[in-house]
C-alpha atoms as a PDB file:
ATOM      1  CA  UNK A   1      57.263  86.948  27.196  1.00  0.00           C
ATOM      2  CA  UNK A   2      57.994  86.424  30.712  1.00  0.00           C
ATOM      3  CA  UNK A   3      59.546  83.392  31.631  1.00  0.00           C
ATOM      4  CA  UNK A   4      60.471  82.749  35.134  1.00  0.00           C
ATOM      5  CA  UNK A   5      62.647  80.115  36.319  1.00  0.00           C
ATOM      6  CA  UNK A   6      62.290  77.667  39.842  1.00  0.00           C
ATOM      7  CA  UNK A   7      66.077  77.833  40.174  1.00  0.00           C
ATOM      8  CA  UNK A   8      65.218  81.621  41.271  1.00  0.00           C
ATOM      9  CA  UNK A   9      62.993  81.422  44.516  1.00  0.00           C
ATOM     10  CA  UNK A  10      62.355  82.948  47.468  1.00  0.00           C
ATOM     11  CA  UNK A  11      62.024  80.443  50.576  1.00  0.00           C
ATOM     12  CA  UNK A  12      59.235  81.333  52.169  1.00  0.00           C
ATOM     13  CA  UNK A  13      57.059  79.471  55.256  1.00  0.00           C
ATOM     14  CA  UNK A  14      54.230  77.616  53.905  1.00  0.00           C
ATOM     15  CA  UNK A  15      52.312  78.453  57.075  1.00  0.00           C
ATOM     16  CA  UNK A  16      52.857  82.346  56.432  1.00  0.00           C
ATOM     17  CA  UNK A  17      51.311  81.936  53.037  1.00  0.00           C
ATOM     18  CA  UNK A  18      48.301  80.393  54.482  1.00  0.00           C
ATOM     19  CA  UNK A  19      47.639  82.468  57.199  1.00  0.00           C
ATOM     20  CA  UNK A  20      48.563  86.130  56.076  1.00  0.00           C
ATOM     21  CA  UNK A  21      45.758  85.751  53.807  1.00  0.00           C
ATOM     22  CA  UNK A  22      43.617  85.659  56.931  1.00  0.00           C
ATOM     23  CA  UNK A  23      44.418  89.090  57.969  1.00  0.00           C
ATOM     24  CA  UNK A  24      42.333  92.016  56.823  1.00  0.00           C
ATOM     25  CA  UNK A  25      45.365  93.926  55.156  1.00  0.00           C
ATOM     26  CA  UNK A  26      44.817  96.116  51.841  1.00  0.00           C
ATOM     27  CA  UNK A  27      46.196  95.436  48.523  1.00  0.00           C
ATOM     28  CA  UNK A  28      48.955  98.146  49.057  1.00  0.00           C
ATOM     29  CA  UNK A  29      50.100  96.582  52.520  1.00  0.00           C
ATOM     30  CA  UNK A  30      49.860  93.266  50.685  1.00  0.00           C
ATOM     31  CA  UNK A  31      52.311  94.456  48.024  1.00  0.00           C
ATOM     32  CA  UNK A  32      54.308  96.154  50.822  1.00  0.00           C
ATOM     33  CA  UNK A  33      55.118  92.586  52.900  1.00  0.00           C
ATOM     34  CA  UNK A  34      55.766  90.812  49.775  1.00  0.00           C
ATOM     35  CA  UNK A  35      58.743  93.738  48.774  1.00  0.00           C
ATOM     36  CA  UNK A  36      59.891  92.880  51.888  1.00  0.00           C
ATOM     37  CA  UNK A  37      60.167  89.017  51.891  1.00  0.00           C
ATOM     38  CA  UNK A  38      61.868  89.619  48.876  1.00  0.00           C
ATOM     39  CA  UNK A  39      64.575  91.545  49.875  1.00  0.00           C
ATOM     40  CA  UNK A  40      65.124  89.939  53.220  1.00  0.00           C
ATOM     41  CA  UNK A  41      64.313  86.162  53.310  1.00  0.00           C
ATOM     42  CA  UNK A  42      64.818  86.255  49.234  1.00  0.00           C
ATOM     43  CA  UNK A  43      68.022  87.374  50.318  1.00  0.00           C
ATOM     44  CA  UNK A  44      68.077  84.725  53.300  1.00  0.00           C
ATOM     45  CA  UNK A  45      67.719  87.479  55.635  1.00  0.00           C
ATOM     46  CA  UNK A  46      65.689  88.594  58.095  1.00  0.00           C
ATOM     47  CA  UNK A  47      66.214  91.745  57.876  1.00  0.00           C
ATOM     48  CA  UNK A  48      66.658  94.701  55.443  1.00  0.00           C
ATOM     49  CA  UNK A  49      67.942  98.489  55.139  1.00  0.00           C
ATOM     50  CA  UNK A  50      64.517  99.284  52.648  1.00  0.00           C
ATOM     51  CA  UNK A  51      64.297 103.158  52.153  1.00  0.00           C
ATOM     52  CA  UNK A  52      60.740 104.910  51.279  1.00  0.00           C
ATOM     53  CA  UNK A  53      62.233 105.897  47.594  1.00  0.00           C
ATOM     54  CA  UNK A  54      63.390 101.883  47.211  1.00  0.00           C
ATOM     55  CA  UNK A  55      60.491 101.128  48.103  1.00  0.00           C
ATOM     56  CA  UNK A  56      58.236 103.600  46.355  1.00  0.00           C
ATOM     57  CA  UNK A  57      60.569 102.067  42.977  1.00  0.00           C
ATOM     58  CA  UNK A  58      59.899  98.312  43.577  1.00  0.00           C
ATOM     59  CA  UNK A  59      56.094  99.167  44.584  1.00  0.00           C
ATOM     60  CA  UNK A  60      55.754 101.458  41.712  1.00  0.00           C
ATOM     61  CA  UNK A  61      53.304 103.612  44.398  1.00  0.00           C
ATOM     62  CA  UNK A  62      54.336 107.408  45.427  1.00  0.00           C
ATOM     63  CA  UNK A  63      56.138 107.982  48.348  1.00  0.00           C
ATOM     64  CA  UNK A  64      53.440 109.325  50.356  1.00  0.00           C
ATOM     65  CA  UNK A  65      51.376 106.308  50.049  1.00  0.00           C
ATOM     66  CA  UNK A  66      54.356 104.213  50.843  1.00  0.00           C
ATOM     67  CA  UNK A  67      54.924 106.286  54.065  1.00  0.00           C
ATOM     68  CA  UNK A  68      51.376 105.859  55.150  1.00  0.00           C
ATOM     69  CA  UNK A  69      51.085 102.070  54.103  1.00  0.00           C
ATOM     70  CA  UNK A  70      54.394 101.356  55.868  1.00  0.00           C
ATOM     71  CA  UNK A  71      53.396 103.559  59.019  1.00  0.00           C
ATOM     72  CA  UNK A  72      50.077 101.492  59.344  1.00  0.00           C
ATOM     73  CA  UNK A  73      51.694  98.086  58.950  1.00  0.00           C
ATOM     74  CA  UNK A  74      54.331  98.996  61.868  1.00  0.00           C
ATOM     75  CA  UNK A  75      51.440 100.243  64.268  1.00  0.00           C
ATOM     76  CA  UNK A  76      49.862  96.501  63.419  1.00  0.00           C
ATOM     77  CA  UNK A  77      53.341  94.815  64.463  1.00  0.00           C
ATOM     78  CA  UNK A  78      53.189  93.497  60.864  1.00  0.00           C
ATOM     79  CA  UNK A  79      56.434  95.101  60.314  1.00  0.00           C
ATOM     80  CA  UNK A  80      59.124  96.132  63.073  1.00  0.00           C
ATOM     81  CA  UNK A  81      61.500  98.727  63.078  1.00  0.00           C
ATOM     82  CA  UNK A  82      65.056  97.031  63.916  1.00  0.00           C
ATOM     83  CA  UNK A  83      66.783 100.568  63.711  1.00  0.00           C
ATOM     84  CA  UNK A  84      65.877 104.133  62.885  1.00  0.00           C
ATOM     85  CA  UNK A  85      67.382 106.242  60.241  1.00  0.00           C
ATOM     86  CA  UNK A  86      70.551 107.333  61.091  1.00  0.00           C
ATOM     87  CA  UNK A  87      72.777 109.620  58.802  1.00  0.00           C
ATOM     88  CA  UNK A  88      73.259 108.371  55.454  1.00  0.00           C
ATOM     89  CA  UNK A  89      71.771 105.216  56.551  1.00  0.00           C
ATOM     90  CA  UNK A  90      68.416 104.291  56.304  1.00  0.00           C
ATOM     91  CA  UNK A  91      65.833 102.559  58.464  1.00  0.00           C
ATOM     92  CA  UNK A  92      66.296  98.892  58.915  1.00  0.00           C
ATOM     93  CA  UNK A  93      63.089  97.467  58.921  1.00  0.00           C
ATOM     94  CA  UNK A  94      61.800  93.352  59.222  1.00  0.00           C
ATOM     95  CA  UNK A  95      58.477  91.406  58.905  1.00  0.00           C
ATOM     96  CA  UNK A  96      57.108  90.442  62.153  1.00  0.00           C
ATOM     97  CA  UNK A  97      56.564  86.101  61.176  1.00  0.00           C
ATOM     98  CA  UNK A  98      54.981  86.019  64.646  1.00  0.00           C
ATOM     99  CA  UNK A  99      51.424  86.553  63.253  1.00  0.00           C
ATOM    100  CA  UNK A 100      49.445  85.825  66.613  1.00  0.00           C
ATOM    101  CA  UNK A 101      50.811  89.641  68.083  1.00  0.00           C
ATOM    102  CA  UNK A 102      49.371  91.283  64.935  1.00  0.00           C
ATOM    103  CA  UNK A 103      46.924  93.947  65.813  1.00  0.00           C
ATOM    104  CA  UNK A 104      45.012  93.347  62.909  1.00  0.00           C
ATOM    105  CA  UNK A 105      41.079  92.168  62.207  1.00  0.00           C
ATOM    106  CA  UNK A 106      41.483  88.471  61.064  1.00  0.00           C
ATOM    107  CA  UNK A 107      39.128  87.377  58.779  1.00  0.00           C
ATOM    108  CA  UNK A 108      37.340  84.101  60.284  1.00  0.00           C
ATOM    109  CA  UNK A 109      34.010  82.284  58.584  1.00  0.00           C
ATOM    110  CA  UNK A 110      32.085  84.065  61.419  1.00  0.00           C
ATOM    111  CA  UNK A 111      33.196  87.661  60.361  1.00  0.00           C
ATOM    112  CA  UNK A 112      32.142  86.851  56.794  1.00  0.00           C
ATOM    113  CA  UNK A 113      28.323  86.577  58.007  1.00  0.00           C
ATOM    114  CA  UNK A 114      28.216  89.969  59.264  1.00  0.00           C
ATOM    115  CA  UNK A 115      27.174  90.661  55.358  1.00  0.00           C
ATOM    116  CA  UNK A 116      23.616  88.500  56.790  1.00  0.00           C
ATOM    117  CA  UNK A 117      22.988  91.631  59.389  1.00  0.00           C
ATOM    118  CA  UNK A 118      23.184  94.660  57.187  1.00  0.00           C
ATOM    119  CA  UNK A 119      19.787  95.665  57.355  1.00  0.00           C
ATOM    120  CA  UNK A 120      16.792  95.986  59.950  1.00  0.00           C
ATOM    121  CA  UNK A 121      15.548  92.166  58.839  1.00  0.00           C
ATOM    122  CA  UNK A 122      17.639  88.982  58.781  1.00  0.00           C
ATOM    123  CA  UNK A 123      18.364  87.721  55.186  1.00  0.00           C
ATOM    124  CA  UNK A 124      17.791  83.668  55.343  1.00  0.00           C
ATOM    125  CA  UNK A 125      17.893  83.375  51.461  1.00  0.00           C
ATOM    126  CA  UNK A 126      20.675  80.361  50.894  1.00  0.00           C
ATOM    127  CA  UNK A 127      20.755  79.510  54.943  1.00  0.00           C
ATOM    128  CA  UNK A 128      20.825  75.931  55.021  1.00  0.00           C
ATOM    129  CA  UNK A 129      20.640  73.198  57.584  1.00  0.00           C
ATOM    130  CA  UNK A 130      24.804  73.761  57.644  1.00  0.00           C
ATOM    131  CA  UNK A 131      24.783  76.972  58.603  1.00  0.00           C
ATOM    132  CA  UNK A 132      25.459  77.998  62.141  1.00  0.00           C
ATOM    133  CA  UNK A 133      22.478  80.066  61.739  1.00  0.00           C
ATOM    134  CA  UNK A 134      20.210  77.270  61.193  1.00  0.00           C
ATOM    135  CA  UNK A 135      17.973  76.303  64.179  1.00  0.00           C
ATOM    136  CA  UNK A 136      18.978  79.319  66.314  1.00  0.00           C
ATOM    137  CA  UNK A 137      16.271  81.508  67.934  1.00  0.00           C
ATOM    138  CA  UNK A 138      15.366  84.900  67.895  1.00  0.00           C
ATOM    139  CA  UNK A 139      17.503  85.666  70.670  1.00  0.00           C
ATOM    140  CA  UNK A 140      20.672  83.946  70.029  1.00  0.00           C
ATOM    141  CA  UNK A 141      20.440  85.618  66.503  1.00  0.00           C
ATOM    142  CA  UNK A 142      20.125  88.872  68.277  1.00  0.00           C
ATOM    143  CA  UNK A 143      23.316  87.961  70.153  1.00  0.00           C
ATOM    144  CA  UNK A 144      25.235  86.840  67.204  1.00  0.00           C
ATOM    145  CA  UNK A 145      24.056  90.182  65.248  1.00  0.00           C
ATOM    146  CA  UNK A 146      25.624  92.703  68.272  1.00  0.00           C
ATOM    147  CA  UNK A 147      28.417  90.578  68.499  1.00  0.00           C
ATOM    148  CA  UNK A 148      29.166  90.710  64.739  1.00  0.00           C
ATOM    149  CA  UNK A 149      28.641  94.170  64.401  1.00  0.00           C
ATOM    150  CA  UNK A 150      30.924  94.841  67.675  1.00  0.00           C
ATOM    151  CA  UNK A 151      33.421  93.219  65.754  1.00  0.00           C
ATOM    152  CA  UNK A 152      32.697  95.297  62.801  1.00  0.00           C
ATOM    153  CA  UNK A 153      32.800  98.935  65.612  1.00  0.00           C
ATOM    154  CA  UNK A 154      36.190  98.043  66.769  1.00  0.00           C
ATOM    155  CA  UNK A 155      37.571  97.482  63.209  1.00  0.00           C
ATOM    156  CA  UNK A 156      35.913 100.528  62.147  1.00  0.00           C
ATOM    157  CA  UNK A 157      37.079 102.260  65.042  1.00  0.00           C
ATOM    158  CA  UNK A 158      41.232 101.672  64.946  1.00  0.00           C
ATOM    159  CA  UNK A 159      41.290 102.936  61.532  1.00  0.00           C
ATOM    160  CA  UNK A 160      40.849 106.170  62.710  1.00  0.00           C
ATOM    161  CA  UNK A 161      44.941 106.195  63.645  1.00  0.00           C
ATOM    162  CA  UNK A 162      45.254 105.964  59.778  1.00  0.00           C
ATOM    163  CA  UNK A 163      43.119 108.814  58.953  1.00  0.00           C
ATOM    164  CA  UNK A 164      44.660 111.353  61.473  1.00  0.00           C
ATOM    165  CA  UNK A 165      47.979 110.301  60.666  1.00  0.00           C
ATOM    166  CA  UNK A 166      47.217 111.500  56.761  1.00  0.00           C
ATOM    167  CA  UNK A 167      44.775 114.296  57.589  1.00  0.00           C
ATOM    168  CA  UNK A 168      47.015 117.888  57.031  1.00  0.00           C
ATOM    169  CA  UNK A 169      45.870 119.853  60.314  1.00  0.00           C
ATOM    170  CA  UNK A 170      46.671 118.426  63.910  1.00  0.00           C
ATOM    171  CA  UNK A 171      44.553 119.873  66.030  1.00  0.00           C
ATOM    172  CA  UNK A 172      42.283 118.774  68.990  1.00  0.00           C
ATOM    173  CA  UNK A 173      42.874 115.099  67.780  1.00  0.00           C
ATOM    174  CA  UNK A 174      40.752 114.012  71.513  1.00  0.00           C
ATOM    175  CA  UNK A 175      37.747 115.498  69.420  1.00  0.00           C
ATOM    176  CA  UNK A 176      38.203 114.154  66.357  1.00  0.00           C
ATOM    177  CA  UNK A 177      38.505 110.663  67.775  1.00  0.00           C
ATOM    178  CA  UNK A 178      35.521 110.744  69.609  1.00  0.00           C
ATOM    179  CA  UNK A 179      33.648 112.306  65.888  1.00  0.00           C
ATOM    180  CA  UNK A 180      35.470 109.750  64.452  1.00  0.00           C
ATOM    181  CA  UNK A 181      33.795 107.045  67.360  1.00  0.00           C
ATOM    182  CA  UNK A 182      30.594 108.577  66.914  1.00  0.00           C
ATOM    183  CA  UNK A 183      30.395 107.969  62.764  1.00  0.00           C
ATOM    184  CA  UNK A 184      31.447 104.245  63.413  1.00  0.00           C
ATOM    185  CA  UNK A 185      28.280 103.579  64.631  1.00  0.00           C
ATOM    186  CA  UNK A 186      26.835 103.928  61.459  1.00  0.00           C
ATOM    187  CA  UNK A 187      26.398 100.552  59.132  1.00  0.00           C
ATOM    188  CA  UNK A 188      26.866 103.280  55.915  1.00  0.00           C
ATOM    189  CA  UNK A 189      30.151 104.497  57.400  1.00  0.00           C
ATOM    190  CA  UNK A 190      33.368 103.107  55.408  1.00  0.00           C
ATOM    191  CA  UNK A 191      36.898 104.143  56.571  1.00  0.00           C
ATOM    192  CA  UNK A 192      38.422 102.890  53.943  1.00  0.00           C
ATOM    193  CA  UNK A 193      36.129 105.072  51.574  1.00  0.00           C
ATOM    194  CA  UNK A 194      37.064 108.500  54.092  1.00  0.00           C
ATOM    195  CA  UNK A 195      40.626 107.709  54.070  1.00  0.00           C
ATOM    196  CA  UNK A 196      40.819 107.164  50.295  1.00  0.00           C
ATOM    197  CA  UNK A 197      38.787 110.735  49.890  1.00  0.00           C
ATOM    198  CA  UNK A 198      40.584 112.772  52.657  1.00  0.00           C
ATOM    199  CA  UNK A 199      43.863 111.829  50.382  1.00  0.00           C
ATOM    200  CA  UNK A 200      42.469 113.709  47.417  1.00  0.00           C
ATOM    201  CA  UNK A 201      41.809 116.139  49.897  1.00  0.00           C
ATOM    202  CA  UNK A 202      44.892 116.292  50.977  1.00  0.00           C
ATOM    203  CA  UNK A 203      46.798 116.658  47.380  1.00  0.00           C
ATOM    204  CA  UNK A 204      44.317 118.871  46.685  1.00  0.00           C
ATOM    205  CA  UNK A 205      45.297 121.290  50.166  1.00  0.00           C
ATOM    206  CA  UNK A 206      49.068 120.300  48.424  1.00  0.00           C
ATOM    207  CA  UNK A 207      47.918 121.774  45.001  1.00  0.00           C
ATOM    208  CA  UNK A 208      46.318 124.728  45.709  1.00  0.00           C
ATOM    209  CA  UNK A 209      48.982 125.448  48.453  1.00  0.00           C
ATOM    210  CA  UNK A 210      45.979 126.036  51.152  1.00  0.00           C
ATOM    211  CA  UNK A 211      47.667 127.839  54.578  1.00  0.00           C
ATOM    212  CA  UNK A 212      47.021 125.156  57.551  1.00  0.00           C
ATOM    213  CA  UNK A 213      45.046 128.045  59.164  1.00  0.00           C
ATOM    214  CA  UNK A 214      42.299 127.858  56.664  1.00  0.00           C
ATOM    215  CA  UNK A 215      42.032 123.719  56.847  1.00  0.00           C
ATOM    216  CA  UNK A 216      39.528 123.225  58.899  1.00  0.00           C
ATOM    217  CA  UNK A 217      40.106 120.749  62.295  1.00  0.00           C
ATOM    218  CA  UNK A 218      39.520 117.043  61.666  1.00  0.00           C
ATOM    219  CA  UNK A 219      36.251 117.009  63.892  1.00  0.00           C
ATOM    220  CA  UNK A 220      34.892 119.398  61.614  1.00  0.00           C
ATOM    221  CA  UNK A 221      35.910 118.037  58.425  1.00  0.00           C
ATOM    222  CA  UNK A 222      34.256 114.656  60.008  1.00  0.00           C
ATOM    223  CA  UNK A 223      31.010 116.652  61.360  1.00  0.00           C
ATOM    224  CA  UNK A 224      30.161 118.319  57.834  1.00  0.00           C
ATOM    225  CA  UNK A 225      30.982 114.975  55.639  1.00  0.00           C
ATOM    226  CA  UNK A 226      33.395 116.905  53.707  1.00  0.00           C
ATOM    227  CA  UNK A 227      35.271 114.082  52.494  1.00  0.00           C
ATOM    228  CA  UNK A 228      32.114 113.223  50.197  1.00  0.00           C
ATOM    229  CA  UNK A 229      33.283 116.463  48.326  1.00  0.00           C
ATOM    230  CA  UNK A 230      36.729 115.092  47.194  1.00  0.00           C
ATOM    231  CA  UNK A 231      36.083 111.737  45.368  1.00  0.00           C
ATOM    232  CA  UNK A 232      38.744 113.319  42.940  1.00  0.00           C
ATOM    233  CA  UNK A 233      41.703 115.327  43.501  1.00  0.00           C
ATOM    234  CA  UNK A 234      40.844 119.467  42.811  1.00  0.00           C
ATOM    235  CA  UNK A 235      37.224 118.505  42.208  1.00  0.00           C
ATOM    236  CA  UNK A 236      36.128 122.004  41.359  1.00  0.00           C
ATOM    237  CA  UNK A 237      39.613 122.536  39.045  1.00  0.00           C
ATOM    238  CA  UNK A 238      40.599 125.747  40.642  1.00  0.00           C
ATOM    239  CA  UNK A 239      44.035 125.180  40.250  1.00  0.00           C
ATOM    240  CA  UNK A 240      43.196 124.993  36.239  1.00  0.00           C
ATOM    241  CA  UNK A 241      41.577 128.351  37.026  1.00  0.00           C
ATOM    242  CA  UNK A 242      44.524 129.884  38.831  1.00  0.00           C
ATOM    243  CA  UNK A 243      46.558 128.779  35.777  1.00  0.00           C
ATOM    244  CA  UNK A 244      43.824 130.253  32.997  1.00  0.00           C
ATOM    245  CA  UNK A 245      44.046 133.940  35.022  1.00  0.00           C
ATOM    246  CA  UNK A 246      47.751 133.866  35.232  1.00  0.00           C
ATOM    247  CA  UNK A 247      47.824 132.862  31.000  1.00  0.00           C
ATOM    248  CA  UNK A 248      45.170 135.912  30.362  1.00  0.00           C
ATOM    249  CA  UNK A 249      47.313 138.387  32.365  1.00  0.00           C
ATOM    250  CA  UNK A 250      50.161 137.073  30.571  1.00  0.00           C
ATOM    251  CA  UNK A 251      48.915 137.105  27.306  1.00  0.00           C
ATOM    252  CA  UNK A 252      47.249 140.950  28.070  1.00  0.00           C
ATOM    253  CA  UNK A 253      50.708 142.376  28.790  1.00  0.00           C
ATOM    254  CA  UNK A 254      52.197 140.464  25.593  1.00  0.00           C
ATOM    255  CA  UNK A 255      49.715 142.040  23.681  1.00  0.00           C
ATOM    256  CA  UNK A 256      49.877 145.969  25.175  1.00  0.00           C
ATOM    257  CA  UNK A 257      53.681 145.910  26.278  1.00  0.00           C
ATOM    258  CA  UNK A 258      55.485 143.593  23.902  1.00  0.00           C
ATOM    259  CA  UNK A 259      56.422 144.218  20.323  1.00  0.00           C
ATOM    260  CA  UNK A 260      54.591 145.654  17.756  1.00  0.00           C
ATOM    261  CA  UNK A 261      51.249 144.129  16.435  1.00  0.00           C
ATOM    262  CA  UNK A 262      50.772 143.344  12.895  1.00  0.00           C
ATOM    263  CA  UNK A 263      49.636 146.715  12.030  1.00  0.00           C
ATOM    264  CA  UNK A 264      53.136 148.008  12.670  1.00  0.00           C
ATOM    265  CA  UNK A 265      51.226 149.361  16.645  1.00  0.00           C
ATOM    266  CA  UNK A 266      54.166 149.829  18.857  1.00  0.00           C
ATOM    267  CA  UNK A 267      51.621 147.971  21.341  1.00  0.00           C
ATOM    268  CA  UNK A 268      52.418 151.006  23.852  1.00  0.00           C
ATOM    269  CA  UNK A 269      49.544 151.646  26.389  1.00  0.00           C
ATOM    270  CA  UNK A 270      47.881 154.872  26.589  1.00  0.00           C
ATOM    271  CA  UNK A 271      48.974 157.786  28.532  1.00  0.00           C
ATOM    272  CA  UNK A 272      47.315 157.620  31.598  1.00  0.00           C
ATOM    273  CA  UNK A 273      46.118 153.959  31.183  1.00  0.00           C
ATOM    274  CA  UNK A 274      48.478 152.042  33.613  1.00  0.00           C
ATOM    275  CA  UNK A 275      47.181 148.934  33.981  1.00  0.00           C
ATOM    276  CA  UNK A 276      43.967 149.048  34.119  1.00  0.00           C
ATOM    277  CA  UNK A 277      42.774 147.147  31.572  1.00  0.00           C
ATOM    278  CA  UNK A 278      44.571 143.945  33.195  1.00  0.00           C
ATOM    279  CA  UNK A 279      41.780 141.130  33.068  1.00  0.00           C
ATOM    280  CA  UNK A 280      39.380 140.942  36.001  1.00  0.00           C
ATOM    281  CA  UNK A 281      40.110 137.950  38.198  1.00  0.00           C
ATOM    282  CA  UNK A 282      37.303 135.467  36.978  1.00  0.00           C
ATOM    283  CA  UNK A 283      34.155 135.002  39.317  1.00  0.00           C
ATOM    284  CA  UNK A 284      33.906 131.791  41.202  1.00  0.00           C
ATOM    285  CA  UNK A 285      31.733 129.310  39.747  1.00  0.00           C
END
């Protein structure tokens, strides 16, 4: 049973507890900044040499992910780089306490009521007289509504610096943005939900060891929705297939070429035969 003990702390700002949790960060760049107060102010430092692979360890997470967590996080100024890699040595890195330069979305009580604009009517169900909706005219709740869903545009928008950064090809990136621009006017479009899908996609380039020639640009991975095809890494389990071919080849040639069957067969092909009776490469399905 776990039993920690309040001899063994890390001293920590009560003010950075209260407002970090005011900052639209994910659960992995969450994890991330607490790795890090541990092994700089739990060390009563402020800063650290942290490598990807230590940090892949204490995160449990693979070292991609870690990369692109810890990439995004710097880009914010959550995180600063104090020096770069150098030899044997490897980056010093530091969490930025000065939370008022973080490019990040804070979360704030009007942000939350962008749920209330969602769709083509106003929801009023549980508005009550101490709401800052209550008593506010058709107009002013038309202003509030563009100005909420400006804020939710620009959010929308500077996630697409995450999403290039992961996707495999770099090509035409001007394009892409402006795709990228172009879906974030859509209420139904969810970064988060592209970015978690393009990874698959990704892995699954990784897996099936696709040239970068045949990946298509980002705009057009974007333009077609493709994403929506890779909820799962390898969804059509070709690289299973590759492996099933390579096992019935295999097996073929144990059975013609190797040893002698149970019948005493040498196993020999047949003058003449070659290889032709090698298993066809199975049809796409």
């Amino acid at each position: 049973m776990a039993n920690p003990q309040p001899d063994q702390f890390t001293r920590l700002s009560n003010e950075l507890l209260e407002q970090v949790p005011k900052f639209k960060l994910n659960g992995s760049q969450l994890r991330m900044i607490m790795v890090i107060w541990r092994y700089t102010y739990g060390f009563g430092k402020k800063e650290a040499e942290l490598s990807i692979s230590f940090l892949a360890e204490a995160m449990d997470m693979v070292r991609r992910q870690v990369t692109r967590e810890l990439s995004e996080l710097i880009r914010m100024n959550v995180v600063q780089v104090v020096s770069e890699q150098k030899g044997t040595r490897s980056r010093i890195i530091r969490f930025n306490k000065d939370y008022e330069s973080w490019k990040v979305v804070e979360v704030s009580k009007k942000t939350t009521q962008l749920e209330l604009f969602s769709g083509d009517e106003l929801d009023t169900t549980g508005v009550t007289n101490q709401t800052p909706l209550a008593g506010s005219s058709g107009d002013e709740l038309d202003t509030q509504k563009r100005k909420y869903l400006k804020k939710g545009f620009k959010e929308k928008e500077s996630m697409f610096e995450t999403f290039y950064s992961l996707y495999p090809r770099k090509a035409n990136k001007a394009y892409a943005e402006k795709t990228w621009t172009k879906f974030c006017k859509k209420d139904e479009f969810d970064p988060d939900i592209v970015i978690a899908y393009t990874f698959n996609f990704v892995e699954t380039c990784k897996l099936l060891k696709t040239g970068t020639k045949f990946i298509p640009h980002a705009s057009t991975y974007l333009n077609q929705e493709r994403w929506k095809d890779f909820k799962v890494i390898d969804p059509e389990g070709l690289a299973q297939s590759d492996n099933d071919k390579l096992s019935d080849n295999l097996n073929f040639l144990k059975n013609h070429i190797g040893g002698a069957g149970g019948d005493g067969a040498t196993g020999q092909l047949n003058s003449g035969e070659g290889l032709r009776g090698l298993p066809e490469q199975r049809p796409e399905s």
